[in-house]
N, C-alpha and C. Protein backbone atom coordinates (compact mmCIF):
# COMPACT_ATOMS: atom_id res chain seq x y z
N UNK A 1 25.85 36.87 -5.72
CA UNK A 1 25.87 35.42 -5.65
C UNK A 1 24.62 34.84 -6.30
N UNK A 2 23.35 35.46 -5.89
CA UNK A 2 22.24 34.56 -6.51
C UNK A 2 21.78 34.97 -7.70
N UNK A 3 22.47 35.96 -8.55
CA UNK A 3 22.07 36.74 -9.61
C UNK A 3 23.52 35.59 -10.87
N UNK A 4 24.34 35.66 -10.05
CA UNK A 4 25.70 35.17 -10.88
C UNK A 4 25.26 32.96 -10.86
N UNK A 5 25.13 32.90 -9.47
CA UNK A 5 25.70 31.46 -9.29
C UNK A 5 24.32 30.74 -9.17
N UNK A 6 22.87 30.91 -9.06
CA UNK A 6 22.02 30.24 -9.02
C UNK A 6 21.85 29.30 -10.60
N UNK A 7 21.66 30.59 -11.48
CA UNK A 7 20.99 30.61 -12.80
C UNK A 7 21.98 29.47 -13.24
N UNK A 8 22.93 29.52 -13.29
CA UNK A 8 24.06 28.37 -13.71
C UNK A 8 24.11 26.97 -13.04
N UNK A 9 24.50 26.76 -12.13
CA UNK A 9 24.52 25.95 -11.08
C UNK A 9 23.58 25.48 -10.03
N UNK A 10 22.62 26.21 -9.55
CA UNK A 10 21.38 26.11 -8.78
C UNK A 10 20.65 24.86 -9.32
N UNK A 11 20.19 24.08 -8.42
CA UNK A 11 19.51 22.76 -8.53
C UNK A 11 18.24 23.16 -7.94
N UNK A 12 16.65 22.89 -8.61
CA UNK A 12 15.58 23.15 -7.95
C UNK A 12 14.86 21.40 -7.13
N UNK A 13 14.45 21.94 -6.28
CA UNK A 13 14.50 20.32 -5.70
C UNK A 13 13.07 20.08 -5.94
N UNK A 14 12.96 18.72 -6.36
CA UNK A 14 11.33 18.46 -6.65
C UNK A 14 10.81 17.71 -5.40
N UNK A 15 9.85 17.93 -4.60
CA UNK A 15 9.10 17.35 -3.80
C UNK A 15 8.01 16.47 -3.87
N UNK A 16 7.95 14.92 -4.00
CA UNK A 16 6.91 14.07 -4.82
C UNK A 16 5.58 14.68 -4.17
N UNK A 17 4.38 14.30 -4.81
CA UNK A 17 3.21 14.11 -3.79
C UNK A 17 3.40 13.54 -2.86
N UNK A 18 2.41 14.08 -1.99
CA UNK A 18 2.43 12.96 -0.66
C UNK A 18 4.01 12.99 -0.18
N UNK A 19 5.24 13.55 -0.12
CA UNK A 19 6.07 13.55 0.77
C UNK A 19 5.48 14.29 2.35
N UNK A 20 5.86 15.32 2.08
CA UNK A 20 5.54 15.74 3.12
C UNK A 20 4.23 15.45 4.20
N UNK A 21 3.39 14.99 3.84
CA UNK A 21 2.05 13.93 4.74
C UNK A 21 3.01 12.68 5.41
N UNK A 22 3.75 11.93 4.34
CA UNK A 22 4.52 10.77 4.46
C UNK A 22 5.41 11.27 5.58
N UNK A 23 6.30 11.96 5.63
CA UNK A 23 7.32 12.12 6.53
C UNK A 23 6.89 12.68 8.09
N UNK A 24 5.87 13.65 7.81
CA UNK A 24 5.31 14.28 9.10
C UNK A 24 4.29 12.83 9.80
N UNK A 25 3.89 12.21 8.93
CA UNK A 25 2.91 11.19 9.79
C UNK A 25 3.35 9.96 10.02
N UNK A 26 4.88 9.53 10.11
CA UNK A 26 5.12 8.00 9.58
C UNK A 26 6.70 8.29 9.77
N UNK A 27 7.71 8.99 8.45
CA UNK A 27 8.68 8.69 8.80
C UNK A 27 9.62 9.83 9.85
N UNK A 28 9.33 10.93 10.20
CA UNK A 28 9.94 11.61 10.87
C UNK A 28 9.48 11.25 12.75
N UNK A 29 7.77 10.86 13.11
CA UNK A 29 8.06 10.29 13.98
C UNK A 29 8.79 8.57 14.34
N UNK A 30 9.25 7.67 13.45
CA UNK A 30 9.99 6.75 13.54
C UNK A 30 11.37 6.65 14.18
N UNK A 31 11.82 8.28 13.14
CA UNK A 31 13.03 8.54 13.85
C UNK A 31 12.99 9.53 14.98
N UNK A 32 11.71 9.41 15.61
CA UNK A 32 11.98 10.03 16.68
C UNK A 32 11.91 8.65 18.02
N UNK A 33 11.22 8.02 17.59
CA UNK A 33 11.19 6.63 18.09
C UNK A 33 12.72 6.18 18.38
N UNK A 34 13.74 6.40 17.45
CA UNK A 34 15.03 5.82 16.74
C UNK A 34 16.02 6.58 17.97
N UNK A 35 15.74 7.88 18.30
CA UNK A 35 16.30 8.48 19.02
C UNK A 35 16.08 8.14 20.43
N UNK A 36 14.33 7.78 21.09
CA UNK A 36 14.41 7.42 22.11
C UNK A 36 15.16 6.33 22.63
N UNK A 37 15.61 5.44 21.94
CA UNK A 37 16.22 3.92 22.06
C UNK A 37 14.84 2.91 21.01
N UNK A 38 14.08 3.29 21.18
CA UNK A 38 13.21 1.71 20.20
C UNK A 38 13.97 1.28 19.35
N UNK A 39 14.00 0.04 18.63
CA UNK A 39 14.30 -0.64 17.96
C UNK A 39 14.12 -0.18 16.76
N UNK A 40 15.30 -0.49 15.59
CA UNK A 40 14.71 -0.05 14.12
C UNK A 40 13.63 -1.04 13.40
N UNK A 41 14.16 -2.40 13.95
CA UNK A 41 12.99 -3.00 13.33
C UNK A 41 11.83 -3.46 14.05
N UNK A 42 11.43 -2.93 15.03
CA UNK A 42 9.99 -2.75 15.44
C UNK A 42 9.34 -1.73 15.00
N UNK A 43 10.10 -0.49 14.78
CA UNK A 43 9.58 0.58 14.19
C UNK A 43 9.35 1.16 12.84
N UNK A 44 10.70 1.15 11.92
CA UNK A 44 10.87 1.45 10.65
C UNK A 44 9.66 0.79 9.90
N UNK A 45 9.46 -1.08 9.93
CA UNK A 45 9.08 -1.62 8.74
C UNK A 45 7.29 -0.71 8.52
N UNK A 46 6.53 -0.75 9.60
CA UNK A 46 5.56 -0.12 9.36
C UNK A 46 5.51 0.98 9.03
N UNK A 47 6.14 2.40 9.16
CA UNK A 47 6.76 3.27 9.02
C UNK A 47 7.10 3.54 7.40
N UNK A 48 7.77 3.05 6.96
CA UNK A 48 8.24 2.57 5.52
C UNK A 48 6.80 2.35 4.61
N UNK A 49 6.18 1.12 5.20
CA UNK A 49 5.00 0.60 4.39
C UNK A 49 3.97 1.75 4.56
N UNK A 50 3.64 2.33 5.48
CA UNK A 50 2.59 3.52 5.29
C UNK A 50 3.15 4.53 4.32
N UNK A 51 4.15 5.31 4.84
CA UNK A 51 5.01 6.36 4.22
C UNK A 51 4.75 5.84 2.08
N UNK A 52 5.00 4.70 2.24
CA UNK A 52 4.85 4.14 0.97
C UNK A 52 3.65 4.24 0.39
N UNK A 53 2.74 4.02 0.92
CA UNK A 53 1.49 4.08 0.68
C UNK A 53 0.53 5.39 0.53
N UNK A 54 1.09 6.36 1.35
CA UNK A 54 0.18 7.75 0.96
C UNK A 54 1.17 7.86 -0.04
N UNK A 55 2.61 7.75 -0.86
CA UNK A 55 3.26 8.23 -1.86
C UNK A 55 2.09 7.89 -2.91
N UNK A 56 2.41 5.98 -2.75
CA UNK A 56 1.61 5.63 -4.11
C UNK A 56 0.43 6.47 -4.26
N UNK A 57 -0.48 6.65 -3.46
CA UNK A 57 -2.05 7.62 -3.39
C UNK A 57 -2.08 8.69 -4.14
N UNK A 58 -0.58 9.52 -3.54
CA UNK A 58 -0.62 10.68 -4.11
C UNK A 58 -0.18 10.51 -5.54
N UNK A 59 0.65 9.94 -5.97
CA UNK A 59 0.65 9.81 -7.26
C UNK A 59 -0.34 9.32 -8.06
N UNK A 60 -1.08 8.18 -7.46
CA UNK A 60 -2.32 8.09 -8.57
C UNK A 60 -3.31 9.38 -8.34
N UNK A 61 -3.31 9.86 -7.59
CA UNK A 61 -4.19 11.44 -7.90
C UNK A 61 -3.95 12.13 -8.64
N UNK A 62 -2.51 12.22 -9.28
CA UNK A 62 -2.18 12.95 -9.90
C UNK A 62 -2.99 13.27 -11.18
């Protein structure tokens, strides 16, 4: 399978800068917020705007 069907078909996934900081600090606890009952929009919009903000960072480091 991975000798035949990767090389052809296999998609490599790109991970931006700064995702993973973004999601572990901002958007994955939001939706844990999302699960307790909180509100999406008490929670998300800040959530969003940070998450946004270490992206932009990491990309101008680049």
């Amino acid at each position: 399978f991975a000798t035949d069907y990767l090389p052809k078909h296999g998609v490599a996934v790109a991970i931006p800068p700064g995702y993973i900081e973004a999601a572990n600090d901002y958007i994955n606890p939001a939706f844990e917020g999302l699960a307790n009952g909180e509100r999406a929009e008490d929670i998300m919009p800040d959530a969003v705007r940070a998450a946004n903000e270490i992206l932009i960072a990491a990309k101008e480091d680049m």
